[in-house]
Protein backbone atom coordinates (compact mmCIF):
# COMPACT_ATOMS: atom_id res chain seq x y z
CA UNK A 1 17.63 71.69 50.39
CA UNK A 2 19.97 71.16 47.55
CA UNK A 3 19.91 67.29 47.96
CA UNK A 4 15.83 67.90 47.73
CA UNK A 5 16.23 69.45 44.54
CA UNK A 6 19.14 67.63 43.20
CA UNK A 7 17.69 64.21 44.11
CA UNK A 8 14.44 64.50 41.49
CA UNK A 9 16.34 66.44 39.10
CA UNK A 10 19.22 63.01 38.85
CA UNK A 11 16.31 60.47 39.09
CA UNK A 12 14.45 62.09 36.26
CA UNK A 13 17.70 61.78 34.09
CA UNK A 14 18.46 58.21 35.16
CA UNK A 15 14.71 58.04 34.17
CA UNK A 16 15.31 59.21 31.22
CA UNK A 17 18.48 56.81 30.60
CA UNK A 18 16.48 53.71 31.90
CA UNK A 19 13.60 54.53 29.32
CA UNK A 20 16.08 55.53 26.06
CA UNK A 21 17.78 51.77 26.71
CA UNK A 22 14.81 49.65 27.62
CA UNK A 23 12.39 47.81 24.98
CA UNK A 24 10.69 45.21 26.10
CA UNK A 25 7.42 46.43 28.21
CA UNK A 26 8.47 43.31 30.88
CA UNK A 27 11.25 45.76 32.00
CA UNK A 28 9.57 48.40 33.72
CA UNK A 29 7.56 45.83 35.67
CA UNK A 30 11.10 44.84 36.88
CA UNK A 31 12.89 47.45 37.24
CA UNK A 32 9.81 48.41 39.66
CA UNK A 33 9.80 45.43 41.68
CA UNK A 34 13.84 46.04 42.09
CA UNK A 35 13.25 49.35 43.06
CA UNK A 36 10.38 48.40 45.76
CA UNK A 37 13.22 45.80 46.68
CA UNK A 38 15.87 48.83 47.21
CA UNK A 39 13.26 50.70 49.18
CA UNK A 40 12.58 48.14 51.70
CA UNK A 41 16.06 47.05 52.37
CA UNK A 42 16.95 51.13 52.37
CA UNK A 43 14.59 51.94 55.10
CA UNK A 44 14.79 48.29 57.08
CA UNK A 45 18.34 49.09 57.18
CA UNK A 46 17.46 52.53 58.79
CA UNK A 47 15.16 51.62 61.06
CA UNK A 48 17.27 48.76 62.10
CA UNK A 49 20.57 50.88 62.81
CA UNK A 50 18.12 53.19 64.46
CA UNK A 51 16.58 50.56 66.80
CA UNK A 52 19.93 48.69 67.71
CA UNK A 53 21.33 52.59 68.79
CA UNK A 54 18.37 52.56 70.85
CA UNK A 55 18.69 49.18 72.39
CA UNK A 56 22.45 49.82 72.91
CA UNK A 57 22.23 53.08 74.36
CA UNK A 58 24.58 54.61 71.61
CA UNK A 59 22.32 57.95 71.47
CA UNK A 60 23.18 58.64 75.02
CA UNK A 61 19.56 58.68 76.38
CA UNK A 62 20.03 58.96 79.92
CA UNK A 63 21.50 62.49 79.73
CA UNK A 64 20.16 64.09 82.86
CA UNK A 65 23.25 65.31 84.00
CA UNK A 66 23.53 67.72 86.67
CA UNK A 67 23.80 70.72 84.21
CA UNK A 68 20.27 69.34 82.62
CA UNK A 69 18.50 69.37 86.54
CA UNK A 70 20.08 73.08 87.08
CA UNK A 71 18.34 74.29 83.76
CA UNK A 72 15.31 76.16 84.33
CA UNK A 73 12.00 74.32 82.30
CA UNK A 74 11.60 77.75 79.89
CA UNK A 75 14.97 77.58 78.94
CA UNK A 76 14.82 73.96 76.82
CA UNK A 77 13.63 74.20 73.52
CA UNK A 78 10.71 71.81 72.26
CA UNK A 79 13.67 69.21 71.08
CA UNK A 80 15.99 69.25 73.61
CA UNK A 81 12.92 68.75 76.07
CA UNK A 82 11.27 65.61 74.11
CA UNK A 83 14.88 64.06 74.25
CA UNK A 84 15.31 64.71 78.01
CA UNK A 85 12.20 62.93 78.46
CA UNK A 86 12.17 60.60 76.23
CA UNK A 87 15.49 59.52 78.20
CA UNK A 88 14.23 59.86 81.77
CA UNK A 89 11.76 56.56 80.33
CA UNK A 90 14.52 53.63 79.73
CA UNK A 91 11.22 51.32 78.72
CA UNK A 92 9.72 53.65 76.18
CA UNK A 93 13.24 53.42 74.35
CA UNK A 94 13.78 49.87 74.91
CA UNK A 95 10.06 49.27 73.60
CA UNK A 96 10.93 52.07 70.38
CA UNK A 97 14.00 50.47 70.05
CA UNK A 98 12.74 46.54 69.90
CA UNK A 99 9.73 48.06 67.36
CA UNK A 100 12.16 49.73 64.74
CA UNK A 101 14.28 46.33 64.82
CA UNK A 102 10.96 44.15 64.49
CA UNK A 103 9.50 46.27 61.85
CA UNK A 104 13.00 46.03 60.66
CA UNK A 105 12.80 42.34 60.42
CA UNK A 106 9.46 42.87 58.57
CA UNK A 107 10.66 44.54 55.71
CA UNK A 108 13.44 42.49 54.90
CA UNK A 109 11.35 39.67 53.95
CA UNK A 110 9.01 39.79 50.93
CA UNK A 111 6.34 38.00 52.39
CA UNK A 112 5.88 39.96 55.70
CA UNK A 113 6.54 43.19 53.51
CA UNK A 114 2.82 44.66 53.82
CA UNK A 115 2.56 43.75 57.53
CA UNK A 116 6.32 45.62 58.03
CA UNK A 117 5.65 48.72 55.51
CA UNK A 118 1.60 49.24 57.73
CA UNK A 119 3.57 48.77 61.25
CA UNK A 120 6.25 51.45 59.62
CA UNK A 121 3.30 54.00 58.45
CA UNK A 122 1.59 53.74 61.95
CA UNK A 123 5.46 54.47 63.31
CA UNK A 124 6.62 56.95 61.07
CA UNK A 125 3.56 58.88 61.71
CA UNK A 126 3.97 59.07 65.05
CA UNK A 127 7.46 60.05 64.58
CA UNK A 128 6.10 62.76 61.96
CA UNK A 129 4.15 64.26 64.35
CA UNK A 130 6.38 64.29 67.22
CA UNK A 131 9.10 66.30 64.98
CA UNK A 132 5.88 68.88 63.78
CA UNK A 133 5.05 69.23 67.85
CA UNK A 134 8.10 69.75 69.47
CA UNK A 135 10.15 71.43 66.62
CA UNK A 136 12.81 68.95 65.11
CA UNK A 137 14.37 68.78 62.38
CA UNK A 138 13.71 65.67 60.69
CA UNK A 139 10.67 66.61 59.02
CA UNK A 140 11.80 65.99 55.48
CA UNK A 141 13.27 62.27 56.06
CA UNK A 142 10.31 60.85 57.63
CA UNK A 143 8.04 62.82 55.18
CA UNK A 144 10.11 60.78 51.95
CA UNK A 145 10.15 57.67 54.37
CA UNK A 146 6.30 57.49 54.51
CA UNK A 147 5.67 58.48 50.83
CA UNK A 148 8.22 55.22 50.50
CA UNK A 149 6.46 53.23 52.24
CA UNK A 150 2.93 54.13 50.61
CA UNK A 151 4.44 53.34 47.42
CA UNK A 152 5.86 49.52 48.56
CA UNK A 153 2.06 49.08 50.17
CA UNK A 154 0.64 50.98 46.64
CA UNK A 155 -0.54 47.44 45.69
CA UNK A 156 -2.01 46.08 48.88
CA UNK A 157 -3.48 49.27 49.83
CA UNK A 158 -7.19 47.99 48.32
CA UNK A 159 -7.04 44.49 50.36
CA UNK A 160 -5.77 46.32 53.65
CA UNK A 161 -8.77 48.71 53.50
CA UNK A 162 -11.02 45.87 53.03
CA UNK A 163 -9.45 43.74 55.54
CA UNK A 164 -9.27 46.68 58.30
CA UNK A 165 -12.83 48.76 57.68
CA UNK A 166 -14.63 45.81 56.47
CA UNK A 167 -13.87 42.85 57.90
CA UNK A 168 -13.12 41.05 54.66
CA UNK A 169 -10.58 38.24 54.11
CA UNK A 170 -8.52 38.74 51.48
CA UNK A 171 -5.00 37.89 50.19
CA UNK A 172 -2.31 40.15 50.11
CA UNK A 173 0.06 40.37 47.22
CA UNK A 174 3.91 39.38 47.42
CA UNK A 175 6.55 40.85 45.12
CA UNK A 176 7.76 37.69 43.23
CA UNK A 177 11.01 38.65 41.40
């Protein structure tokens, strides 16, 4: 919790800094796009280590040990019994893992950026609301992931509503730096 407070408190002073030294109104346009730039590479970067420890079995998911068959249902808290089954199901990792590297992919790009940051929403939500049901502890992450990602789809979110709820075709628009 002191990184959650310390975090604003430093980015509000580099604010501060950025603002004091910059004159030219053409600056904060790019020092936005560089930022929305940091983001994606920041959480493809994430999702991609994530994915590949999931493809490569580095998170050990396959721990159903004897000790784990012995333990009684009532004794497993809500985390340590989403991992067990998550692991009992080698294809829902393999498919979780191949997502998180395609979605990956996605973001690192600037053209497939809005297609990457709505396939990362729709994940990260589902991730969201696994840790809310079962009682992890990764609340906080995904919660600053999605705002992230809102922000990198802030100006597409117009054209995907009218592409998805109305049928419309439109054009997306690409970060040109």
């Amino acid at each position: 919790y002191v990184k959650l407070v310390s975090l604003p408190v430093l980015s509000l002073a580099l604010s501060c800094v950025v603002f004091a030294f910059s004159f030219r109104k053409n600056d904060y346009k790019k020092i936005y796009k560089w930022s929305i730039v940091y983001v994606r590479y920041n959480i493809g970067a994430n999702l991609f280590v994530m994915g590949s420890a999931m493809l490569l079995n580095l998170n050990n998911y396959d721990s159903l040990d004897l000790h784990a068959l012995e333990k009684p249902l009532g004794d497993y808290y809500g985390a340590e019994l989403f991992w067990t089954t998550i692991g009992y199901s080698k294809g829902y990792v393999v498919f979780c893992g191949i997502s998180q590297v395609i979605i990956a992919m996605l973001l690192f790009f600037r053209k497939t950026t809005a297609l990457g940051g709505f396939l990362a929403i729709v994940f990260y939500t589902n991730i969201l609301a696994y840790n809310f049901s079962y009682g992890m502890s990764a609340k906080l992450y995904v919660m600053n992931t999605l705002l992230f990602l809102f922000i990198i789809l802030g100006p597409n979110i117009k054209t995907l509503f009218r592409f998805f709820l109305r049928g419309k075709a439109t054009t997306l628009i690409s970060y040109e730096i």
